[in-house]
PDB file of N, CA and C in Angstrom:
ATOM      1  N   UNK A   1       0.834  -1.179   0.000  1.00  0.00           N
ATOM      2  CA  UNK A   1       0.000   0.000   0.000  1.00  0.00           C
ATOM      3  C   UNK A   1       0.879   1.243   0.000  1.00  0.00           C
ATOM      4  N   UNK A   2       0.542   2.142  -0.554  1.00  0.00           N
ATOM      5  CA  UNK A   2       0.854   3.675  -0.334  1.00  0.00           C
ATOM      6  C   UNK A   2       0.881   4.385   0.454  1.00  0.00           C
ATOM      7  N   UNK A   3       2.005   4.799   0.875  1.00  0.00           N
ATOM      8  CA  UNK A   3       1.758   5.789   2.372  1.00  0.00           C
ATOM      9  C   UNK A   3      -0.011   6.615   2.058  1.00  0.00           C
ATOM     10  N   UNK A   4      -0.009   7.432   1.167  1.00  0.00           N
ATOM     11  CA  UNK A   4      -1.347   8.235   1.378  1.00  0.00           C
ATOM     12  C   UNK A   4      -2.292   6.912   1.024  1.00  0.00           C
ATOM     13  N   UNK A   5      -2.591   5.779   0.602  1.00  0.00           N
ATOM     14  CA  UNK A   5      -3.762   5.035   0.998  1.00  0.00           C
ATOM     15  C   UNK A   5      -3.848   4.672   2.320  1.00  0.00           C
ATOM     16  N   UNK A   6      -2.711   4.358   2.726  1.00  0.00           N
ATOM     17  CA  UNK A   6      -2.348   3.376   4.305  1.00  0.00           C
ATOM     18  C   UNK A   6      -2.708   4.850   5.087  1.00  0.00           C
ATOM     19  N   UNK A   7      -2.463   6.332   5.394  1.00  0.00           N
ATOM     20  CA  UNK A   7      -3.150   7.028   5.803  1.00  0.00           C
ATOM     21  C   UNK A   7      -4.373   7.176   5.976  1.00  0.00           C
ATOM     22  N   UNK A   8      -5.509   7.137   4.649  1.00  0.00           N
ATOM     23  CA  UNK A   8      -6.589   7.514   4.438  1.00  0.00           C
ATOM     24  C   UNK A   8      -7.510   5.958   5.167  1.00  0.00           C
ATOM     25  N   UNK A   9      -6.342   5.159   4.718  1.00  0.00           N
ATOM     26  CA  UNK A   9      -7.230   4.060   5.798  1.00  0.00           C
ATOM     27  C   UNK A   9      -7.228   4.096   7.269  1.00  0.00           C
ATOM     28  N   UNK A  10      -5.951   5.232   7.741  1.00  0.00           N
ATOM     29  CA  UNK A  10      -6.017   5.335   9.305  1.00  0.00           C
ATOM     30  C   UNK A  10      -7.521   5.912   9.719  1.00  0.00           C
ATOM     31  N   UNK A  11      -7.279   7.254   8.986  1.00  0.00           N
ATOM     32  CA  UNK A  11      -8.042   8.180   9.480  1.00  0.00           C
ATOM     33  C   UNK A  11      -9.386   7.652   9.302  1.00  0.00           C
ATOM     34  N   UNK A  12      -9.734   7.103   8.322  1.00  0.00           N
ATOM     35  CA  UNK A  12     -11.374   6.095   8.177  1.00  0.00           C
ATOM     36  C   UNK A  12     -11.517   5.138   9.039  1.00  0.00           C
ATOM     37  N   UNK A  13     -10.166   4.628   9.823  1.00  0.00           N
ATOM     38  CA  UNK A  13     -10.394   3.850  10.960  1.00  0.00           C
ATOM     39  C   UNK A  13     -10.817   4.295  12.170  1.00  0.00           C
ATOM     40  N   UNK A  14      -9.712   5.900  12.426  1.00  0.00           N
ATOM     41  CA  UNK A  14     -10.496   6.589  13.821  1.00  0.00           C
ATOM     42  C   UNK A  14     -11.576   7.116  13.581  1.00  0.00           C
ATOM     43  N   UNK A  15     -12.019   7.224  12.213  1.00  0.00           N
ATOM     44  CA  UNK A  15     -13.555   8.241  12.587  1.00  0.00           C
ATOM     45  C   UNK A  15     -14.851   7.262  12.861  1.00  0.00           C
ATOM     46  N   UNK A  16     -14.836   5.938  12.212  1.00  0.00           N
ATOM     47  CA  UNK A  16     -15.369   4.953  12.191  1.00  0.00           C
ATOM     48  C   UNK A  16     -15.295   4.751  13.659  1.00  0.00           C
ATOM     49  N   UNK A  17     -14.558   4.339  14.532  1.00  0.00           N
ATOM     50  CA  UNK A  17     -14.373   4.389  15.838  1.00  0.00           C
ATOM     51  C   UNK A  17     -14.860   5.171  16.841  1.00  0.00           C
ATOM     52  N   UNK A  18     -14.519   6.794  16.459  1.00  0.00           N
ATOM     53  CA  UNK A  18     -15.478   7.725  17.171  1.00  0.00           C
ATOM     54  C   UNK A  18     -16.946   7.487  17.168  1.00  0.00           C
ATOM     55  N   UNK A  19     -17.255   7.452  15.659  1.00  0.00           N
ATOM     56  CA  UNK A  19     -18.857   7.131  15.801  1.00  0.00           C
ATOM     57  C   UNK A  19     -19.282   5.881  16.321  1.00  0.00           C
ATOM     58  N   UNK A  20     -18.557   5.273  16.252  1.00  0.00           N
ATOM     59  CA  UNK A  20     -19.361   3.872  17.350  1.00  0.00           C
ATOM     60  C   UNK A  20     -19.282   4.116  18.710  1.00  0.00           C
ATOM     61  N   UNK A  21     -18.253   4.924  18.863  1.00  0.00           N
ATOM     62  CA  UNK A  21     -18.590   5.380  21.061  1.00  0.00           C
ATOM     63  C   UNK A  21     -19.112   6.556  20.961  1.00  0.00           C
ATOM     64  N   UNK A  22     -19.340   7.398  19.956  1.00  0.00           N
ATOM     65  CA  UNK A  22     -20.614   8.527  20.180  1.00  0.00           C
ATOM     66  C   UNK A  22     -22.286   7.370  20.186  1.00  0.00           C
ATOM     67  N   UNK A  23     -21.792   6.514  18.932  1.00  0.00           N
ATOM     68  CA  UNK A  23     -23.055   5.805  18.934  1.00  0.00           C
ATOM     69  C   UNK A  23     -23.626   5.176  20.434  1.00  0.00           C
ATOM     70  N   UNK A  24     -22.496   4.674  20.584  1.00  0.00           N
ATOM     71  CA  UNK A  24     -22.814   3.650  21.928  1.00  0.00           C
ATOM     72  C   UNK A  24     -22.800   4.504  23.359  1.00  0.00           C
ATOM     73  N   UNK A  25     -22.030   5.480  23.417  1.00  0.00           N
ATOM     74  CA  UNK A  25     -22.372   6.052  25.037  1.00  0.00           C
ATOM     75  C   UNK A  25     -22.284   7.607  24.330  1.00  0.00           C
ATOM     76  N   UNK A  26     -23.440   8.191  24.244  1.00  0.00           N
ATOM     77  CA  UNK A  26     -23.383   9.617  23.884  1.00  0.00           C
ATOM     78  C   UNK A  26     -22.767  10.616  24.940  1.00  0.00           C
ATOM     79  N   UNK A  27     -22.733  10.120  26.027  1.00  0.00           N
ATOM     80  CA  UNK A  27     -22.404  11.318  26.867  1.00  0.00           C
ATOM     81  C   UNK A  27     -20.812  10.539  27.324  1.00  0.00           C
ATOM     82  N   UNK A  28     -20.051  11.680  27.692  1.00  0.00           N
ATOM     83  CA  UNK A  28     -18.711  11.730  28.106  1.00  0.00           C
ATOM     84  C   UNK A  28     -18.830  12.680  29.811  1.00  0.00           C
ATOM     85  N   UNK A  29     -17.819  12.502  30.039  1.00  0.00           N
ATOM     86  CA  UNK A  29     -17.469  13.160  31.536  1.00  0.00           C
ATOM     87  C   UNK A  29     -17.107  14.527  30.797  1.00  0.00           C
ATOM     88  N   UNK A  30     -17.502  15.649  31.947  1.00  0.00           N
ATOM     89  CA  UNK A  30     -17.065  16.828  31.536  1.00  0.00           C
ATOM     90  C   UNK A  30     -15.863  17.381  32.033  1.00  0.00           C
ATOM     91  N   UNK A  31     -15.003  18.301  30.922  1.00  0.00           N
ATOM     92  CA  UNK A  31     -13.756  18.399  31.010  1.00  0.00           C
ATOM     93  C   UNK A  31     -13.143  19.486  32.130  1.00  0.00           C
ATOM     94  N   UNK A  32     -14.174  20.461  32.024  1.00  0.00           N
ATOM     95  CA  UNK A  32     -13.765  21.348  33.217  1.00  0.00           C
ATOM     96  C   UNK A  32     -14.155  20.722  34.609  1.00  0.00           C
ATOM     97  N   UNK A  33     -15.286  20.125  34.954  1.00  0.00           N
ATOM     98  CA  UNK A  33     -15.181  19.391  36.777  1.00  0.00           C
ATOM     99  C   UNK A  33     -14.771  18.025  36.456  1.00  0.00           C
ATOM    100  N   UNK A  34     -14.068  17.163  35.585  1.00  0.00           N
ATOM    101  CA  UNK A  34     -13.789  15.826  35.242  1.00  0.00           C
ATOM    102  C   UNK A  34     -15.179  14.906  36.033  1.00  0.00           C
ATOM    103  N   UNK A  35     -16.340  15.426  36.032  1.00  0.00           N
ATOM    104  CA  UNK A  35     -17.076  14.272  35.979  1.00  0.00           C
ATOM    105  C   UNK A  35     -18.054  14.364  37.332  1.00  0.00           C
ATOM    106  N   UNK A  36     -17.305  15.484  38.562  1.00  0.00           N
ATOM    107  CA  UNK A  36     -18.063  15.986  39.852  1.00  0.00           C
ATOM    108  C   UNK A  36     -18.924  16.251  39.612  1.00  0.00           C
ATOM    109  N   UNK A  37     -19.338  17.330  39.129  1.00  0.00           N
ATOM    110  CA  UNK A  37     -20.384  18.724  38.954  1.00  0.00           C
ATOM    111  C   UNK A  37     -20.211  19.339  39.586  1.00  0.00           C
ATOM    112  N   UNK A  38     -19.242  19.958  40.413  1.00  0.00           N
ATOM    113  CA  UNK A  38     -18.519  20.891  40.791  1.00  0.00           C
ATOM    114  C   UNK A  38     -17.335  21.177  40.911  1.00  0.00           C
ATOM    115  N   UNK A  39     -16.925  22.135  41.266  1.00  0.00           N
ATOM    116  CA  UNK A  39     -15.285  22.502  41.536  1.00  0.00           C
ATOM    117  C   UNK A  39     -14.961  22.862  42.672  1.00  0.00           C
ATOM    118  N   UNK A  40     -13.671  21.833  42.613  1.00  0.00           N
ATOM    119  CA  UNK A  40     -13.123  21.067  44.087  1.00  0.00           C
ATOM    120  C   UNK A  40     -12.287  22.473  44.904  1.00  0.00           C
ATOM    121  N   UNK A  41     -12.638  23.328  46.221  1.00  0.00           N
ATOM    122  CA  UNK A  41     -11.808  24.248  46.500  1.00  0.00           C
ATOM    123  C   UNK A  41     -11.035  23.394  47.876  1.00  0.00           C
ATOM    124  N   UNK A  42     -10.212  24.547  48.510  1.00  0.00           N
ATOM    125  CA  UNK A  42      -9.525  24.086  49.877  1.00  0.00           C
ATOM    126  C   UNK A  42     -10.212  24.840  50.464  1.00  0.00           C
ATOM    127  N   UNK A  43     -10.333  24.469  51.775  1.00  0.00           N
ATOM    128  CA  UNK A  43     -10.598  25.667  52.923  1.00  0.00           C
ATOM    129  C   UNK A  43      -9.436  26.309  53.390  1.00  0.00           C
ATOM    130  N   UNK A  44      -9.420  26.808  54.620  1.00  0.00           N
ATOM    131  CA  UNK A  44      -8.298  27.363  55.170  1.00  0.00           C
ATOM    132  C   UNK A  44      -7.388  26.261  55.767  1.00  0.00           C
ATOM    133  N   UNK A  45      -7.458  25.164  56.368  1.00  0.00           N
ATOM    134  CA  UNK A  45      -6.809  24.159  56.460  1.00  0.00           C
ATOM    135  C   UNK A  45      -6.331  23.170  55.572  1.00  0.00           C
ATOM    136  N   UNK A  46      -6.795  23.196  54.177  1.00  0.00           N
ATOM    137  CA  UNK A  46      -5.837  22.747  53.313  1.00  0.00           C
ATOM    138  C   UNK A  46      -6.889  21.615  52.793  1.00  0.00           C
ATOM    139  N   UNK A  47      -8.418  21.317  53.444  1.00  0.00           N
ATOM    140  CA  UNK A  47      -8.770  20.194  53.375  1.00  0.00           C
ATOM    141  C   UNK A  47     -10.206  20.417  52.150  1.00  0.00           C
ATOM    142  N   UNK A  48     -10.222  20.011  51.200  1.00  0.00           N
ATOM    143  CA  UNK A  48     -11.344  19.681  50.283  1.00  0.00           C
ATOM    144  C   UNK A  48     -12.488  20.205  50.677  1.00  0.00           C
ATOM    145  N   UNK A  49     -12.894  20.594  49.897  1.00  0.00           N
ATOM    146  CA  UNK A  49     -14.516  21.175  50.270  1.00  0.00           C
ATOM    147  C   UNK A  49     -15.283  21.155  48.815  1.00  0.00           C
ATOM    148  N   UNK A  50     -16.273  21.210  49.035  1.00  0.00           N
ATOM    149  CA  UNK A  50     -17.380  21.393  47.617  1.00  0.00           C
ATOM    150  C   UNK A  50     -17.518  22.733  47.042  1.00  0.00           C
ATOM    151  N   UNK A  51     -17.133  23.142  45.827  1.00  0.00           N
ATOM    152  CA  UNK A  51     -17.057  24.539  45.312  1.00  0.00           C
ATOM    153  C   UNK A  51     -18.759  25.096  44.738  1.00  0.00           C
ATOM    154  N   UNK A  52     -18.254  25.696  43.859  1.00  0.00           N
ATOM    155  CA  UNK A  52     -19.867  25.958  43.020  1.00  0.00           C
ATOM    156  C   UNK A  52     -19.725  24.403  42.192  1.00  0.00           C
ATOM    157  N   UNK A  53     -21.115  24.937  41.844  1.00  0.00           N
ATOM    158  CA  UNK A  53     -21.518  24.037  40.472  1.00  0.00           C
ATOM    159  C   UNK A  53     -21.060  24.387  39.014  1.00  0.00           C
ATOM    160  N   UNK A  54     -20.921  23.001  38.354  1.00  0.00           N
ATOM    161  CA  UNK A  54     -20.027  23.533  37.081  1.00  0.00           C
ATOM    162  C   UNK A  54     -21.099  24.152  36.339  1.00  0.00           C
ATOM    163  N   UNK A  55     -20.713  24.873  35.385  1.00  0.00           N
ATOM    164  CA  UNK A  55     -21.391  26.156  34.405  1.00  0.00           C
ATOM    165  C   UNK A  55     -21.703  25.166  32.920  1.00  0.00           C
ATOM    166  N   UNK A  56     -20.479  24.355  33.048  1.00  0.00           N
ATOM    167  CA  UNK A  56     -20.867  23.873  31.599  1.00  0.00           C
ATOM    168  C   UNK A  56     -21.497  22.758  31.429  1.00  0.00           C
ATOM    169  N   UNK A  57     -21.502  21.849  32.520  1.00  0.00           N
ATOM    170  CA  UNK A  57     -22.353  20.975  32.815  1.00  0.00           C
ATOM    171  C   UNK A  57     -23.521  20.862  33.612  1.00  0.00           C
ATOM    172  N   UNK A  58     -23.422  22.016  34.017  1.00  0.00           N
ATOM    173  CA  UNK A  58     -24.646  22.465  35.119  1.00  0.00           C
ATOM    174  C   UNK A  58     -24.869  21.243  35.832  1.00  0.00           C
ATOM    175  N   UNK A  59     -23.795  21.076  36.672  1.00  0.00           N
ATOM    176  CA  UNK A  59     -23.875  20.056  37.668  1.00  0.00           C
ATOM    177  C   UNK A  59     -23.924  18.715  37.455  1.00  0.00           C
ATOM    178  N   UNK A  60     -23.972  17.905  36.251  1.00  0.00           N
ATOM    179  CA  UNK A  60     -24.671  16.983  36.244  1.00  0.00           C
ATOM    180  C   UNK A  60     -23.206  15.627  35.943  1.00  0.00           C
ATOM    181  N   UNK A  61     -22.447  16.371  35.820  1.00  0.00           N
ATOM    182  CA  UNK A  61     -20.841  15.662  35.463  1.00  0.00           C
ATOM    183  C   UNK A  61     -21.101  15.036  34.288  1.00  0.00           C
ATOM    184  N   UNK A  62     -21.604  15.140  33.205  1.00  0.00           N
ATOM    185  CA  UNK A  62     -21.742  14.871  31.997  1.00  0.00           C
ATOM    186  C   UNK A  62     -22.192  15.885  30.803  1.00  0.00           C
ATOM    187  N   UNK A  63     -21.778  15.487  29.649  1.00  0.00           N
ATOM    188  CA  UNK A  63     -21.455  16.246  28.271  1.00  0.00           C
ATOM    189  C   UNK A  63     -21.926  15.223  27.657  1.00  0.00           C
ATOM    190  N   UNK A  64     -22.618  16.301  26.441  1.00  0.00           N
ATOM    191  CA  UNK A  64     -22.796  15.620  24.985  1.00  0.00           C
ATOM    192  C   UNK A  64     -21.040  15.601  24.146  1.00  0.00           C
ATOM    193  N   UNK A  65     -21.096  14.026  23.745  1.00  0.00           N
ATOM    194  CA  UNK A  65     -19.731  14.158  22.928  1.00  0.00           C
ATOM    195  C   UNK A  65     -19.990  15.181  21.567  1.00  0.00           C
ATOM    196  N   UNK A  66     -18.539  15.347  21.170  1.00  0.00           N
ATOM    197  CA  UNK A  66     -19.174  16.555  20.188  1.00  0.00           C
ATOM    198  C   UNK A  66     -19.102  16.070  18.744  1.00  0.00           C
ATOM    199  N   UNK A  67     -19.052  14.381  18.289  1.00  0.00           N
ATOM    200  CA  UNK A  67     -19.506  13.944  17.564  1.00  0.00           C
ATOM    201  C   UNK A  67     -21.250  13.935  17.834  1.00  0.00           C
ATOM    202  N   UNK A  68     -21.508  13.706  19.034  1.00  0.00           N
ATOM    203  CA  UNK A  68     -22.960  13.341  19.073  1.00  0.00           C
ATOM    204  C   UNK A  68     -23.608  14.845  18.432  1.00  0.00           C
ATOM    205  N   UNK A  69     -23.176  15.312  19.564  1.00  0.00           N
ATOM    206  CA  UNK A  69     -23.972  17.124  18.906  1.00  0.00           C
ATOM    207  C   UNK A  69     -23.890  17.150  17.679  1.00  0.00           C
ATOM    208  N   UNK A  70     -22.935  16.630  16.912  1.00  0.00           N
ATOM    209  CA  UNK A  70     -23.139  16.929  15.813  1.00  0.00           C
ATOM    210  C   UNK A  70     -24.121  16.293  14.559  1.00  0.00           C
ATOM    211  N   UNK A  71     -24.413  15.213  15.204  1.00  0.00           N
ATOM    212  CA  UNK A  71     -25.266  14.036  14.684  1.00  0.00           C
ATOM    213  C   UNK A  71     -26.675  14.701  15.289  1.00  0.00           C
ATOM    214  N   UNK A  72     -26.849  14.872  16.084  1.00  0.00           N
ATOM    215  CA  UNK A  72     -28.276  15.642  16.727  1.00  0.00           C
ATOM    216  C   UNK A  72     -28.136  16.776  15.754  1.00  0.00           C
ATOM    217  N   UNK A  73     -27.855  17.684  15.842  1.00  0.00           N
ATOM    218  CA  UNK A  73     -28.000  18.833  14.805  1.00  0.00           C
ATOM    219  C   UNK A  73     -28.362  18.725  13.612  1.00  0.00           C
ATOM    220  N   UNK A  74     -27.263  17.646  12.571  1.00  0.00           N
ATOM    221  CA  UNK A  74     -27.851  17.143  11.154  1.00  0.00           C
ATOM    222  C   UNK A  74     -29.090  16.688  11.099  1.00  0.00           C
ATOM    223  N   UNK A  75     -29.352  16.004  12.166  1.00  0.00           N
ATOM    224  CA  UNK A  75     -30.686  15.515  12.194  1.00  0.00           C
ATOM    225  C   UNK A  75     -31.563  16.168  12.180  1.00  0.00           C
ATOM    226  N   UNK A  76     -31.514  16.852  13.040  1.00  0.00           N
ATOM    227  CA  UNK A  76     -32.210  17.741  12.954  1.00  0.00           C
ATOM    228  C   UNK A  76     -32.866  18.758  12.174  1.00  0.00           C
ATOM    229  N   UNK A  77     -31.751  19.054  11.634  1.00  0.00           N
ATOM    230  CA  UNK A  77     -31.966  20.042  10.115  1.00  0.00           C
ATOM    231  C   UNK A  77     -32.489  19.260   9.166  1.00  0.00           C
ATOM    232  N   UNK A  78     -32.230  17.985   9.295  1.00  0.00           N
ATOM    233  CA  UNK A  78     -33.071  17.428   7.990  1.00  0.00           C
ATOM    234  C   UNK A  78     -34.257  17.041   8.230  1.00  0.00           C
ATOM    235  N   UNK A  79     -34.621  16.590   9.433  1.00  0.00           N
ATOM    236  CA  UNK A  79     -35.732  16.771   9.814  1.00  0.00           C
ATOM    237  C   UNK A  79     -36.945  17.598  10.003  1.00  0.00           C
ATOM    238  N   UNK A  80     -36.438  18.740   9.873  1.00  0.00           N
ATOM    239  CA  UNK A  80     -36.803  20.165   9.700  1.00  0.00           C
ATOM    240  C   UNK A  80     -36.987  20.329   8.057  1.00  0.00           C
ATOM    241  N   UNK A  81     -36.282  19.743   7.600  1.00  0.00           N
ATOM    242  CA  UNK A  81     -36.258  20.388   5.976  1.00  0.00           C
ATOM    243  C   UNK A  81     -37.281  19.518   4.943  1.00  0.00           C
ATOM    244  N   UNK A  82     -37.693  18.253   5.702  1.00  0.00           N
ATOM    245  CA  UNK A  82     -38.188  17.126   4.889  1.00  0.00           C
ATOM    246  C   UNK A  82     -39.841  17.480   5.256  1.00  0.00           C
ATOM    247  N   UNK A  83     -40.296  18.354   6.518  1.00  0.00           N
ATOM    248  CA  UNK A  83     -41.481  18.379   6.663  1.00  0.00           C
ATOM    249  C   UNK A  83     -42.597  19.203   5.938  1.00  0.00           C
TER     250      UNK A  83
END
């Protein structure tokens, strides 16, 4: 094989891949609280405490992957466009 076929077969391998774990678990842990729903502060003694709630997950320690969003959206639009 050809370096640029043996490439084009990588990259059709990871995208193929992404969409089967967007397919199979749409949601991921979120990157700013890794998965809490909040953010971890210290007190004055040095010891863990519960911060606010995360903003981008609004608490819930999970995200849409951003293959999925993107599959919801197309869908969407075509769904929208076919009616």
């Amino acid at each position: 094989m050809t370096p640029i076929a043996l490439a084009i077969a990588c990259l059709m391998l990871v995208t193929f891949c992404y969409a089967s774990v967007c397919a199979g678990s749409p949601f991921g842990t979120c990157r700013k609280c890794h998965g809490f729903g909040f953010a971890t502060t210290t007190d004055r003694k040095a010891r863990p405490k519960r911060g606010k709630q995360c903003r981008r997950c609004k608490g819930r320690g999970k995200r849409v992957r951003a293959g999925r969003w993107l599959y919801n959206r197309a869908s969407r639009i075509y769904r929208d466009g076919t009616r």
